[in-house]
N, C-alpha and C. Protein backbone atom coordinates (compact mmCIF):
# COMPACT_ATOMS: atom_id res chain seq x y z
N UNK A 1 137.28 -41.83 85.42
CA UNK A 1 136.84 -40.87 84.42
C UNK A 1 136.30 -41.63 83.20
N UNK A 2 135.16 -41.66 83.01
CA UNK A 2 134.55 -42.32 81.94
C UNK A 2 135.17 -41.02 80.12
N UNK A 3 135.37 -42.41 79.39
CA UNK A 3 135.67 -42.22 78.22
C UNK A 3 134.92 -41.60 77.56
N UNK A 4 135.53 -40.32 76.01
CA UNK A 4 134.20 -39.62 75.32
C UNK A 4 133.27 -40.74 74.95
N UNK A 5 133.53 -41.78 74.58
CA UNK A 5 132.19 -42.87 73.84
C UNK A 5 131.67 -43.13 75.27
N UNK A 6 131.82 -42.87 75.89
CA UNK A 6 131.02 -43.17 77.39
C UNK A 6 129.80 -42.29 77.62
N UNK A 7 130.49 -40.96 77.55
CA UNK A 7 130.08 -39.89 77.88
C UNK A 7 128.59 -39.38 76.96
N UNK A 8 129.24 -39.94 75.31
CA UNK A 8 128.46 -39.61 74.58
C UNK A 8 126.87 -40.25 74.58
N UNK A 9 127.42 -41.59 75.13
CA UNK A 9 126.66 -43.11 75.26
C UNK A 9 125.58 -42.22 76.54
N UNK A 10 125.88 -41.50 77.52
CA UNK A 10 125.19 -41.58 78.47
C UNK A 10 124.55 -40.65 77.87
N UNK A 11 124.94 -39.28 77.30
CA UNK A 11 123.79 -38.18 76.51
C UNK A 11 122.87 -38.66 75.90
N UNK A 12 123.02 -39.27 75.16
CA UNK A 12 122.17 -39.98 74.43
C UNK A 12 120.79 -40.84 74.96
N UNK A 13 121.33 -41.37 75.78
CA UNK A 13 120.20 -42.40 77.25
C UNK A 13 119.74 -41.35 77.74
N UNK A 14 120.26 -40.00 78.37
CA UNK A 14 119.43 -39.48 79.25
C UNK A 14 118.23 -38.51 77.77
N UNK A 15 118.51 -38.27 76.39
CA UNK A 15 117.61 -37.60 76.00
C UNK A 15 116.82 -38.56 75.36
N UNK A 16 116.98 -39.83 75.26
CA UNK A 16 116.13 -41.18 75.05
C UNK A 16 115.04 -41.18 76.41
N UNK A 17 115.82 -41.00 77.40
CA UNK A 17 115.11 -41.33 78.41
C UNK A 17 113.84 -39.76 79.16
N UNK A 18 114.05 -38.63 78.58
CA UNK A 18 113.77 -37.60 78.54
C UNK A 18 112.11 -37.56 77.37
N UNK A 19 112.61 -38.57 76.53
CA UNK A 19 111.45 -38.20 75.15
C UNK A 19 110.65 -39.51 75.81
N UNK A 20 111.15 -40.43 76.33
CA UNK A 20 110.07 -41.37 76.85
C UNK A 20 109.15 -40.69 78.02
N UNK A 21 109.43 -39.80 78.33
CA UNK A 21 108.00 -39.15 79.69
C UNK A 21 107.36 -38.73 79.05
N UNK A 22 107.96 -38.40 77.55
CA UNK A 22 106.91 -36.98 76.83
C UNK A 22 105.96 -38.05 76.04
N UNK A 23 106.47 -38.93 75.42
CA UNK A 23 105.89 -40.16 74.37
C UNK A 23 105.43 -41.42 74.92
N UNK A 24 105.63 -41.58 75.74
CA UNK A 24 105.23 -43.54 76.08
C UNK A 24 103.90 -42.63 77.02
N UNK A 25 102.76 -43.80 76.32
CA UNK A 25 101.17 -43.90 76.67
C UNK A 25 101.28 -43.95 78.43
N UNK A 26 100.82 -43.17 78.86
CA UNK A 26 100.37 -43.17 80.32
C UNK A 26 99.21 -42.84 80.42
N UNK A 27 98.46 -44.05 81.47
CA UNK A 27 96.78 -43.80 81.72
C UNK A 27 96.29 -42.56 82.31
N UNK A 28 95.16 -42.18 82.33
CA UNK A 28 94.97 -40.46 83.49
C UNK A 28 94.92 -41.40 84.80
N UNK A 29 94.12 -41.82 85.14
CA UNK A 29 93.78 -42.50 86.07
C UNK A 29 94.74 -44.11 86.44
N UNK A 30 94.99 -44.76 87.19
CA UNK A 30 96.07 -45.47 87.39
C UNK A 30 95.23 -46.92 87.46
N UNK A 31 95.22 -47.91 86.98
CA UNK A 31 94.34 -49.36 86.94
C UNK A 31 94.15 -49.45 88.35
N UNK A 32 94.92 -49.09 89.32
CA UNK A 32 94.35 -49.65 90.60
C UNK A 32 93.41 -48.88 91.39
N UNK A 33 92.72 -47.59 90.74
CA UNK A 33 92.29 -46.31 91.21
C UNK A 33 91.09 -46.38 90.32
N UNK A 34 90.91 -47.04 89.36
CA UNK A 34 89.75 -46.95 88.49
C UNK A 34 88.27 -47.29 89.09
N UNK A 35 87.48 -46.59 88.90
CA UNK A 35 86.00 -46.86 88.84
C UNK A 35 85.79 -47.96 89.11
N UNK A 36 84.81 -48.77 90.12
CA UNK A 36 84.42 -50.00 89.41
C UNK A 36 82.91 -50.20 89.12
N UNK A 37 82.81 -50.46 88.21
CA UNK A 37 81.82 -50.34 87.45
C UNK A 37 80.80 -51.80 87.81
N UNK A 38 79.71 -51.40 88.54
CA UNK A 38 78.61 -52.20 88.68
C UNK A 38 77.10 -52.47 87.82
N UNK A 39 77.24 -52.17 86.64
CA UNK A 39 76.13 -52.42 85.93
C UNK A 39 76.11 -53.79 85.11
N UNK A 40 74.69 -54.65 85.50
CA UNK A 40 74.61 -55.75 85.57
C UNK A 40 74.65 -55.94 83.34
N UNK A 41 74.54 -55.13 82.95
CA UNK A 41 74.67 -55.43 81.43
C UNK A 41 75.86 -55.13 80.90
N UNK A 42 76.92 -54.62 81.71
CA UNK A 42 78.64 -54.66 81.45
C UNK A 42 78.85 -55.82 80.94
N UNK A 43 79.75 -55.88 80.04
CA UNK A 43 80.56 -57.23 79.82
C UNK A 43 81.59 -57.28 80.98
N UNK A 44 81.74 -58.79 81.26
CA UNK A 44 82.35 -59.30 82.48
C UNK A 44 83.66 -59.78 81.81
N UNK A 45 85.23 -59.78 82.30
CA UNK A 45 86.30 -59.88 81.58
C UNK A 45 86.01 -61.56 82.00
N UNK A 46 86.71 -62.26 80.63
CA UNK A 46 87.04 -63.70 80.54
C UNK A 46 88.13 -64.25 82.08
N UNK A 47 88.04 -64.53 82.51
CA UNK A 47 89.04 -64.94 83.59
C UNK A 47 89.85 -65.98 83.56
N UNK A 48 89.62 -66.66 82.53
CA UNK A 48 90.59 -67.83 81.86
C UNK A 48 90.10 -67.61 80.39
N UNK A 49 91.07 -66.66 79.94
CA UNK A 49 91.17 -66.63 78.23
C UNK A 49 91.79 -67.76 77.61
N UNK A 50 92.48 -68.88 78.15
CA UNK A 50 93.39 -69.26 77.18
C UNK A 50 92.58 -70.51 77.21
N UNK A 51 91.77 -71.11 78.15
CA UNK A 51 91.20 -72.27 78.25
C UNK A 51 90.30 -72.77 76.75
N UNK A 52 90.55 -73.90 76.53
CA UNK A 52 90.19 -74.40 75.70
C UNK A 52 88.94 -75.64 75.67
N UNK A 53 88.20 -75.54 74.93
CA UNK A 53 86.50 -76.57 75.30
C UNK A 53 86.51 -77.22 73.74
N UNK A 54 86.70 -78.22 73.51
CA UNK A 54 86.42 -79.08 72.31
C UNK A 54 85.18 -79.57 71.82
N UNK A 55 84.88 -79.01 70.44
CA UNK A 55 83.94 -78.82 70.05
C UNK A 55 83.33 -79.94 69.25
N UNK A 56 82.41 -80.66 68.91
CA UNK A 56 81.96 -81.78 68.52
C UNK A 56 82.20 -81.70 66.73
N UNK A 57 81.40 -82.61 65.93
CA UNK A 57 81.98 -82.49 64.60
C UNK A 57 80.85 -81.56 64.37
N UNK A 58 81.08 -80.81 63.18
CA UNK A 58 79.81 -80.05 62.76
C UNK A 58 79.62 -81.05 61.43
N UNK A 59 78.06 -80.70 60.80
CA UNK A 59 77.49 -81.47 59.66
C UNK A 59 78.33 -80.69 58.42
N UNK A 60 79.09 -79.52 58.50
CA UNK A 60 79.40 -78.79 57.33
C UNK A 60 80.77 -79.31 56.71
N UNK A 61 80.86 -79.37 55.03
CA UNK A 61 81.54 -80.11 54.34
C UNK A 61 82.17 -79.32 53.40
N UNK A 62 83.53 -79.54 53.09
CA UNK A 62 83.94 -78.26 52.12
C UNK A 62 84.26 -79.41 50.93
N UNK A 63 84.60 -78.57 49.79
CA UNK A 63 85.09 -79.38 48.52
C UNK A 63 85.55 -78.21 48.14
N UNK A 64 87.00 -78.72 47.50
CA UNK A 64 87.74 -77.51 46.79
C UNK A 64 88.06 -78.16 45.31
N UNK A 65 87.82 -77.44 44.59
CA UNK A 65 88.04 -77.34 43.23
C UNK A 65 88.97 -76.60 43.01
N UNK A 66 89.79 -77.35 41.67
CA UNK A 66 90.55 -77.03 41.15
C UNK A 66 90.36 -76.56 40.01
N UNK A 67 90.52 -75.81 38.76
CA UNK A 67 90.55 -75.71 37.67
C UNK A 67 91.30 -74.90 36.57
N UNK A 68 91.52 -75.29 35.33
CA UNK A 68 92.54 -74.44 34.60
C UNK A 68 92.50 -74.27 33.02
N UNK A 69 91.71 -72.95 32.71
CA UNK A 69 90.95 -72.65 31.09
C UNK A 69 92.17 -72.17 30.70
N UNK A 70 91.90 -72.39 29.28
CA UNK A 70 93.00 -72.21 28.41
C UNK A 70 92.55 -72.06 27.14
N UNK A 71 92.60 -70.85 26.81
CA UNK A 71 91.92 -70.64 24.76
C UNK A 71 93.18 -71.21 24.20
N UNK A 72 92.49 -72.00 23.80
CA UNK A 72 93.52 -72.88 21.92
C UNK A 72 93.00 -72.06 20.55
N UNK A 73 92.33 -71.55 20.58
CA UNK A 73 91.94 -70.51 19.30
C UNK A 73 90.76 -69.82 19.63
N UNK A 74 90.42 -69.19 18.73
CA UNK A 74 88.98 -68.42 19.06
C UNK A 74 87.93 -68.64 19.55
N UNK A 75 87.75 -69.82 18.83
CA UNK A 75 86.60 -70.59 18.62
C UNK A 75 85.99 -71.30 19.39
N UNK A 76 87.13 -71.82 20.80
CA UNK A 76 86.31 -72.19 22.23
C UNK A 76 87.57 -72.14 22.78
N UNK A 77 87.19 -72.72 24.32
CA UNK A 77 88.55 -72.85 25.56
C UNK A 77 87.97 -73.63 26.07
N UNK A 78 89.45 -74.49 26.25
CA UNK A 78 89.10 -76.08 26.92
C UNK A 78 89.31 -75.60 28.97
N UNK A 79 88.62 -75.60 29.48
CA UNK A 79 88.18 -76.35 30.71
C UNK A 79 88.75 -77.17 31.39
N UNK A 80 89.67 -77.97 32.30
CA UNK A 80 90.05 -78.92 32.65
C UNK A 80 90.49 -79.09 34.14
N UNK A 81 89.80 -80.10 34.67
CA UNK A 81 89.41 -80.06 35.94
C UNK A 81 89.99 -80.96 36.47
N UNK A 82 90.98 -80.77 38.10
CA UNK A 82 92.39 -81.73 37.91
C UNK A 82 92.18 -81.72 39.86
């Protein structure tokens, strides 16, 4: 004879498990039943996504600047580049 925290434990799973038919995404059509689509201007899926091709140096160059203004009175603000 399962215990009330048992009992309660299983109500709970079966109306968890009740709201998942109503809520979790299901396709109309099933991936293995789908269309297949023959038009030569389709994009074709990657068949090795993860593969990796190393790319040569490019000519492009960054420079980062730093800088930090600061008014000392009205009359100007010093600039200073670090």
């Amino acid at each position: 004879m399962p215990s009330p925290d048992e009992v309660d434990s299983y109500i709970v799973l079966q109306e968890c498990l009740e709201m998942r038919k109503r809520y979790v995404f299901k396709e109309a059509i099933a991936p293995w039943e789908k269309e297949i689509i023959s038009d030569p201007c389709t994009p074709k899926p990657n068949p090795d996504p993860f593969s990796y091709t190393p790319e040569g140096k490019s000519d492009v160059s960054m420079c980062l600047i730093l800088a930090f203004c600061a008014t000392t009175n009205q009359d100007y603000a010093v600039l200073t580049f670090f």
